[in-house]
Protein backbone atom coordinates (compact mmCIF):
# COMPACT_ATOMS: atom_id res chain seq x y z
CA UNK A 1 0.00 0.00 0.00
CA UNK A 2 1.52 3.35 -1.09
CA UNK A 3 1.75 6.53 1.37
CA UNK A 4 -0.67 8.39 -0.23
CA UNK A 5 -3.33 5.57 0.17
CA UNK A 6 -2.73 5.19 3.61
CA UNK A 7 -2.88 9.15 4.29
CA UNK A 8 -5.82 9.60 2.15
CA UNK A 9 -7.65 6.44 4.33
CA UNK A 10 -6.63 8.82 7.26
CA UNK A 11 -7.82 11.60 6.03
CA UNK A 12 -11.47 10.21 4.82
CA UNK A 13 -11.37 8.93 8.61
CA UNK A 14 -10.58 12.65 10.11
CA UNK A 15 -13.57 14.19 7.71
CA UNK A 16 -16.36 11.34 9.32
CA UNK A 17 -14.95 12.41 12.44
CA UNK A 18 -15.36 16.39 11.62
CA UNK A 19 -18.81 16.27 10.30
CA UNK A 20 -19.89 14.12 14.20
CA UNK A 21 -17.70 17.28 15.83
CA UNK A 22 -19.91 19.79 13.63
CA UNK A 23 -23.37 18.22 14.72
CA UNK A 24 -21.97 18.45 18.20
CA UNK A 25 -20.91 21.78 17.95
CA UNK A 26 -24.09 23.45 16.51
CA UNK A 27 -26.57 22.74 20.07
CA UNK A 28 -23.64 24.59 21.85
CA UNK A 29 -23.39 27.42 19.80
CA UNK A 30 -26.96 27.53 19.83
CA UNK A 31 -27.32 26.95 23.70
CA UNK A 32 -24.70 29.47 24.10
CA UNK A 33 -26.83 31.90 21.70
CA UNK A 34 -30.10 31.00 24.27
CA UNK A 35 -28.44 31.72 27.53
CA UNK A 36 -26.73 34.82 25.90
CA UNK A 37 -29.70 36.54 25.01
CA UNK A 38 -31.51 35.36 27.94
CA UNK A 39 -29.43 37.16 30.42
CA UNK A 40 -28.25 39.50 28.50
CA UNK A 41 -30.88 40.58 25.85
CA UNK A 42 -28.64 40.39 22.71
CA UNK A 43 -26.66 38.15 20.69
CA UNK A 44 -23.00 37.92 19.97
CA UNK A 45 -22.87 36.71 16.48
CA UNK A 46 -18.99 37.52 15.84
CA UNK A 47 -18.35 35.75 19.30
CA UNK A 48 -20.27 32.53 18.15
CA UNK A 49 -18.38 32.94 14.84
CA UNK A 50 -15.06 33.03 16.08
CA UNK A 51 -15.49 30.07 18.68
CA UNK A 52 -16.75 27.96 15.66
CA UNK A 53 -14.02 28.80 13.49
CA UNK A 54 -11.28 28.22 16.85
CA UNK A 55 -12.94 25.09 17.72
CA UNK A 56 -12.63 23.29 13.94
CA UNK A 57 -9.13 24.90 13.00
CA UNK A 58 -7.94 23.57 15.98
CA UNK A 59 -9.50 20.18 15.20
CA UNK A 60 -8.19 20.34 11.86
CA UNK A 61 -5.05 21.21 13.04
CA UNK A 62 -4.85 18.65 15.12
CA UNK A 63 -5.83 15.43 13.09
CA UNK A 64 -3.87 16.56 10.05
CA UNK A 65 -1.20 16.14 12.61
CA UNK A 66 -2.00 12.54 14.04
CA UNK A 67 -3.03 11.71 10.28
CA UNK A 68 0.58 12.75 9.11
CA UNK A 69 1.89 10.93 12.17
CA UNK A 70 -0.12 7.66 11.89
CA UNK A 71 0.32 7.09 8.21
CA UNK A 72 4.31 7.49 8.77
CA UNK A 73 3.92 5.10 11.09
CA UNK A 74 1.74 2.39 9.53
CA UNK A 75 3.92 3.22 5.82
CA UNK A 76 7.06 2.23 7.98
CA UNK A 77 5.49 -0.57 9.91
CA UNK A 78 4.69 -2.54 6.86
């Protein structure tokens, strides 16, 4: 099995896992939205923007780093 296969079977695995991290992300944002305007009577939208956009680049960052680490590994392993 060539490196590229086994990064791109990483990788597939990584995108299954960010679309479960997405659907889990959305009731906080939106539960964060709730309690916001609750006690506070307004909205943040550039808040909830930037803690979506911190919380999947550093996901992405992340797994693109065990990907590149785990398909080294299994590439040399073999």
């Amino acid at each position: 099995m060539s490196f590229q296969k086994i990064l791109r079977d990483q990788v597939v695995q990584t995108v299954d896992l960010l679309e479960i991290f997405l659907c889990l992300m959305v009731p906080v944002i939106l539960a964060k939205g709730t309690i916001d305007y609750l006690l506070q009577g307004q909205l943040f939208w550039l808040s909830y923007v930037i803690l979506l956009l911190k919380s999947v680049g550093g996901f992405v960052g992340l797994f693109a780093l065990i990907d590149l680490f785990e398909a080294v590994r299994r590439y040399r392993s073999r």
